[in-house]
Protein backbone atom coordinates (compact mmCIF):
# COMPACT_ATOMS: atom_id res chain seq x y z
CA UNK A 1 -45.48 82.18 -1.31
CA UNK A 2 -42.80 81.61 1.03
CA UNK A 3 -41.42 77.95 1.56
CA UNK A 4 -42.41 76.59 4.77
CA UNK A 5 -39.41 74.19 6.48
CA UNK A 6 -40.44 71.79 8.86
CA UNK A 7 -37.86 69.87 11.37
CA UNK A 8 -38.60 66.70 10.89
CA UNK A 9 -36.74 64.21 13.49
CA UNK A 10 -36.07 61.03 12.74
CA UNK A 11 -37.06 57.91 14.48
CA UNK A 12 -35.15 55.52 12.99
CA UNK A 13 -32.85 54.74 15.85
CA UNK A 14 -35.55 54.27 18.20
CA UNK A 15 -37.39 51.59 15.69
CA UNK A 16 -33.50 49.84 16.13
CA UNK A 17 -34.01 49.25 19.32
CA UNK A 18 -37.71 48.25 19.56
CA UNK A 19 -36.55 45.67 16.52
CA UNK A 20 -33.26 44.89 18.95
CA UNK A 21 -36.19 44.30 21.71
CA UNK A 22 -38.49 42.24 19.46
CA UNK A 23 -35.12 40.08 18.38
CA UNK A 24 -34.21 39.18 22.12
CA UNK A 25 -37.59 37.99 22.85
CA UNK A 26 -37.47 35.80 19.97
CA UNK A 27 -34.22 34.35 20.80
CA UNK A 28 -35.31 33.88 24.36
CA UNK A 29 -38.48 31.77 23.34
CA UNK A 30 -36.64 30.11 20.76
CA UNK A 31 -33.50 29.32 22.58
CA UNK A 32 -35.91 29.22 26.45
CA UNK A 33 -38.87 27.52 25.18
CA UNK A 34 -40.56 25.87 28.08
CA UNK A 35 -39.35 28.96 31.09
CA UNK A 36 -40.41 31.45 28.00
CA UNK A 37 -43.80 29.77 28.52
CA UNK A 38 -43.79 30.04 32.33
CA UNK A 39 -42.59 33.02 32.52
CA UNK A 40 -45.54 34.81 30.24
CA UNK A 41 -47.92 33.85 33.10
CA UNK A 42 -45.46 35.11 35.32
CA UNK A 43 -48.37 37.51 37.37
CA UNK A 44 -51.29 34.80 37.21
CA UNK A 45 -49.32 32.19 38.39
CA UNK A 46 -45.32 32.19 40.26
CA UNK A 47 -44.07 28.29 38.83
CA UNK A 48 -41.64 30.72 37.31
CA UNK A 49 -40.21 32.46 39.71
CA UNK A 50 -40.16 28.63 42.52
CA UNK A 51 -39.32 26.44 39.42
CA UNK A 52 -36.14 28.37 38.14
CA UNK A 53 -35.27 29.69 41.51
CA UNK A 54 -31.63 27.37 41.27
CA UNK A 55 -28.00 28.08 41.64
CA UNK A 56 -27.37 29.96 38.34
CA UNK A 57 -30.91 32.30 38.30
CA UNK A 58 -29.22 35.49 38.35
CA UNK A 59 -26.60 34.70 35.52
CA UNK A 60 -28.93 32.42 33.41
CA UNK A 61 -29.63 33.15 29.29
CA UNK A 62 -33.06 33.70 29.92
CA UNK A 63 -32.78 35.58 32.75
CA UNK A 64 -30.18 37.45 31.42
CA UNK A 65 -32.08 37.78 27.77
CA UNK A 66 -34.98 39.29 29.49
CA UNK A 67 -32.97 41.95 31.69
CA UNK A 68 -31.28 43.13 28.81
CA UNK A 69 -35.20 43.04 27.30
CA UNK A 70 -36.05 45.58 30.33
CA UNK A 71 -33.53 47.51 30.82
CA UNK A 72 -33.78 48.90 26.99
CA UNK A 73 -37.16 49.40 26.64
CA UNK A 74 -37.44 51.23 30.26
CA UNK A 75 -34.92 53.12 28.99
CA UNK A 76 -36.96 54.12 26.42
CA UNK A 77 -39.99 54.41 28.39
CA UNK A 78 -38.08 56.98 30.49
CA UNK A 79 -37.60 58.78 27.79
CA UNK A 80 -40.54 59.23 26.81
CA UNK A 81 -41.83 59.94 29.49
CA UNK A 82 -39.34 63.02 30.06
CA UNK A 83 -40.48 64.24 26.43
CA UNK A 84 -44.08 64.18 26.91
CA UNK A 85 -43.96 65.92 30.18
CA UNK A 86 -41.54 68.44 28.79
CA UNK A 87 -44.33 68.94 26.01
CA UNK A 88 -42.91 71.62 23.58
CA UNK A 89 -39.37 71.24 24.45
CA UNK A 90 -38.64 67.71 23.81
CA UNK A 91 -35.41 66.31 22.60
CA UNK A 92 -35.62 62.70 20.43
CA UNK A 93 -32.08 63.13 20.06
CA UNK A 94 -30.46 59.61 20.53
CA UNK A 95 -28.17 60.80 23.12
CA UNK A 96 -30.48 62.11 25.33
CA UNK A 97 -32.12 57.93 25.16
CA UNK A 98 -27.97 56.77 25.81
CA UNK A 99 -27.36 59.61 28.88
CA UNK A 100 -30.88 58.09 30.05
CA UNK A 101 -29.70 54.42 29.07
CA UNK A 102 -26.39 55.28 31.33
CA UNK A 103 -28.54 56.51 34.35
CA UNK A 104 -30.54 52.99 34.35
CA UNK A 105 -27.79 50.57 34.01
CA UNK A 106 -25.83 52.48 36.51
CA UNK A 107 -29.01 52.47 38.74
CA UNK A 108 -29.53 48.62 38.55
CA UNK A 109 -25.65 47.83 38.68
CA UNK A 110 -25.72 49.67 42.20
CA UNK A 111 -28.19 48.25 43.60
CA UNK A 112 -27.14 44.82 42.62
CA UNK A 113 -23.95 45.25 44.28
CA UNK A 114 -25.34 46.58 47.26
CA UNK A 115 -28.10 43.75 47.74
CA UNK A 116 -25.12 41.41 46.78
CA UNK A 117 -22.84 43.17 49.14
CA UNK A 118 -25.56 42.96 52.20
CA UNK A 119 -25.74 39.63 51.22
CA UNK A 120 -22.08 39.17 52.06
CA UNK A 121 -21.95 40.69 54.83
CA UNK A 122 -25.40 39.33 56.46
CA UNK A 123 -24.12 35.82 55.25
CA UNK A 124 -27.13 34.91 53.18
CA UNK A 125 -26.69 35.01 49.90
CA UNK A 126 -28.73 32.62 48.98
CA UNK A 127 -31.88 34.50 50.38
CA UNK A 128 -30.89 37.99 48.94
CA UNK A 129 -30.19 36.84 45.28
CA UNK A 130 -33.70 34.94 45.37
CA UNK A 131 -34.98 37.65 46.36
CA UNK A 132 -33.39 39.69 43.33
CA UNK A 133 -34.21 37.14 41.05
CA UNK A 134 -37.74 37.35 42.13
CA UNK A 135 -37.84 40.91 41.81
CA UNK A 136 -36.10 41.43 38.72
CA UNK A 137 -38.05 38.47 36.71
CA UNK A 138 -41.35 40.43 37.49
CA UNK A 139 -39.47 43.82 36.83
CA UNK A 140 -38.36 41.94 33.30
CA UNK A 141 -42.20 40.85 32.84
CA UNK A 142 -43.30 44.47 32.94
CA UNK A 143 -40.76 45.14 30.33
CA UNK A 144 -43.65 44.30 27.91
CA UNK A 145 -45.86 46.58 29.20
CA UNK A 146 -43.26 49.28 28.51
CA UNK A 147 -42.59 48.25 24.92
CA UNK A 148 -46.48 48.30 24.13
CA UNK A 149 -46.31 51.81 25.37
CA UNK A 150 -43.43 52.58 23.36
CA UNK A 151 -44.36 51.48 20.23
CA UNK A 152 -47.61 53.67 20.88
CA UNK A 153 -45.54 56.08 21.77
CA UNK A 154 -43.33 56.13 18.40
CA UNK A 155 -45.76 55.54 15.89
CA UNK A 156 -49.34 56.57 17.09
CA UNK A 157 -48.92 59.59 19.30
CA UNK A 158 -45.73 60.54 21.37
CA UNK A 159 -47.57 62.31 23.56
CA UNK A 160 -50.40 60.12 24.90
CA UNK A 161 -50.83 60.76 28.84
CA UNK A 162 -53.45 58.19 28.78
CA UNK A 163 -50.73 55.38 27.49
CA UNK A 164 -48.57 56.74 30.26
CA UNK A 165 -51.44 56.43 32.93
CA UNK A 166 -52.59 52.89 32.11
CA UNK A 167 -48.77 51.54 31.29
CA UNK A 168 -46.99 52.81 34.59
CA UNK A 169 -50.81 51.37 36.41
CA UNK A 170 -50.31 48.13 34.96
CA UNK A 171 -46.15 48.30 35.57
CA UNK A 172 -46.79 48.98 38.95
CA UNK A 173 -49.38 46.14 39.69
CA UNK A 174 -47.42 43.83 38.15
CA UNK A 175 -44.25 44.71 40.32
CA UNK A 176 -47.04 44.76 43.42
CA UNK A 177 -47.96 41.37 42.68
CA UNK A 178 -44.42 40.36 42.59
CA UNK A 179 -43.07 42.03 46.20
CA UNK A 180 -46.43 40.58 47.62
CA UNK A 181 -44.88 37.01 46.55
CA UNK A 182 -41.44 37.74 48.19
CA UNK A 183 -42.74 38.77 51.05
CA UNK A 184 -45.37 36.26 51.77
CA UNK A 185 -42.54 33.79 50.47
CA UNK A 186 -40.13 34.72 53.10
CA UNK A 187 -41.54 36.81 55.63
CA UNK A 188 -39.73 35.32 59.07
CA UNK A 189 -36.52 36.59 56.84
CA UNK A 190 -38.04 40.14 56.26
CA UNK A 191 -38.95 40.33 60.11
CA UNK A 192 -35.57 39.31 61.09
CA UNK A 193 -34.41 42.16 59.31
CA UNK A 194 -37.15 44.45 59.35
CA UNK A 195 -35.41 47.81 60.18
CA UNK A 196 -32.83 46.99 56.97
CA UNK A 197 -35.61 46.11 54.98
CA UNK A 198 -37.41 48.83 55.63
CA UNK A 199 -34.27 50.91 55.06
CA UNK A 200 -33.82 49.00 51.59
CA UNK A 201 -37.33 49.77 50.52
CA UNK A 202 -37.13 53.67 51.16
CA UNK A 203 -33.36 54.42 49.58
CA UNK A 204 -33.62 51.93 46.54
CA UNK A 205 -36.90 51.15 45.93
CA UNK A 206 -39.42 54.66 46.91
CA UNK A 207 -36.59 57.05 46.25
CA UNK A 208 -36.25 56.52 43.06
CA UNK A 209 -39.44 57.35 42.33
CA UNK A 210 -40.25 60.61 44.07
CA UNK A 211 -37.07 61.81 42.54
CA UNK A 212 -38.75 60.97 38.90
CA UNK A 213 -42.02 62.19 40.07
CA UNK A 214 -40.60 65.43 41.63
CA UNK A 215 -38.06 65.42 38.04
CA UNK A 216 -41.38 65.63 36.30
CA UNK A 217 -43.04 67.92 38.28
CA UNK A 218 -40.86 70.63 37.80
């Protein structure tokens, strides 16, 4: 009987970074305590989001903690997302997660600048990084919802479309419920500048997302 080889990939670099995930969260709550606390109930109730909203938000531990918290594990969401849709064909290779890693922090880094930048120009940055602090604390909240999914998706079944349904569902509701409180929150702003707002919303915020959609689509 012939020997039968099997490829067998290893995962060990992905459960790095969940652990690396797992380890910021901890330091956050240990080091954040009492906004660690708020900021769990972060879609049920906004203290968070009006109680922290100071001078440093966008450059505080926490804050900064939790972004780093995000942007890893929807890294890692992306990709798996790109392996289960490209079923057969799917590359765990860690430098396909780093090129995808590259394409996020690039992403968010622009569009920082650019919201800081209109916020230079438009002479209100005090509105425009509220409003990214607002935005990115309930973006950083659904970074738990993406490592649930990614855990699933490393040690149960990499391929689960129904994890991928009911996590990007729940990611998206939560990042609803969060533009629903900015706008409500500041809503003469937003109609002062609806045409740029509108703008903002279709080349940073919907683009991005056909352009996945369409990616997996093809």
């Amino acid at each position: 009987m012939d020997p039968i080889y099997r490829s067998v990939t290893s995962l060990d670099w992905i459960t790095a970074i969940i652990l690396l995930s797992l380890l910021i969260l901890v330091i956050a709550k240990r080091l954040f305590s009492i906004r660690f606390t708020n900021f769990v109930i972060l879609p049920f109730n906004s203290k968070y989001v009006f109680l922290y909203n100071k001078k440093d938000r966008l450059n505080h531990g926490f804050h900064l903690f939790l972004t780093v918290f995000q942007l890893l594990n929807l890294s890692l969401y992306l990709f798996w997302i790109v392996n289960i849709f490209n079923g057969p064909d799917r590359d765990l290779s860690p430098l396909s997660f780093l090129m995808i890693l590259g394409l996020v922090l690039i992403f968010f880094l622009t569009k920082i600048i650019l919201q800081l930048g209109n916020a230079v120009v438009f002479d209100n940055f005090r509105i425009i990084s509220e409003f990214i602090f607002k935005k990115v604390s309930y973006l950083n909240y659904s970074g738990g919802v993406m490592l649930i999914a990614n855990v699933i998706f490393t040690y149960i079944d990499p391929g689960a479309l129904t994890v991928f349904y009911i996590s990007f569902v729940l990611i998206l509701l939560i990042n609803i419920v969060g533009w629903v409180n900015i706008i409500k929150s500041r809503q003469k702003f937003i109609l002062s500048y609806f045409f740029y707002f509108i703008l903002y919303l279709c080349a940073l915020e919907i683009s991005p997302l056909v352009i996945i959609a369409h990616y997996l689509n093809a």
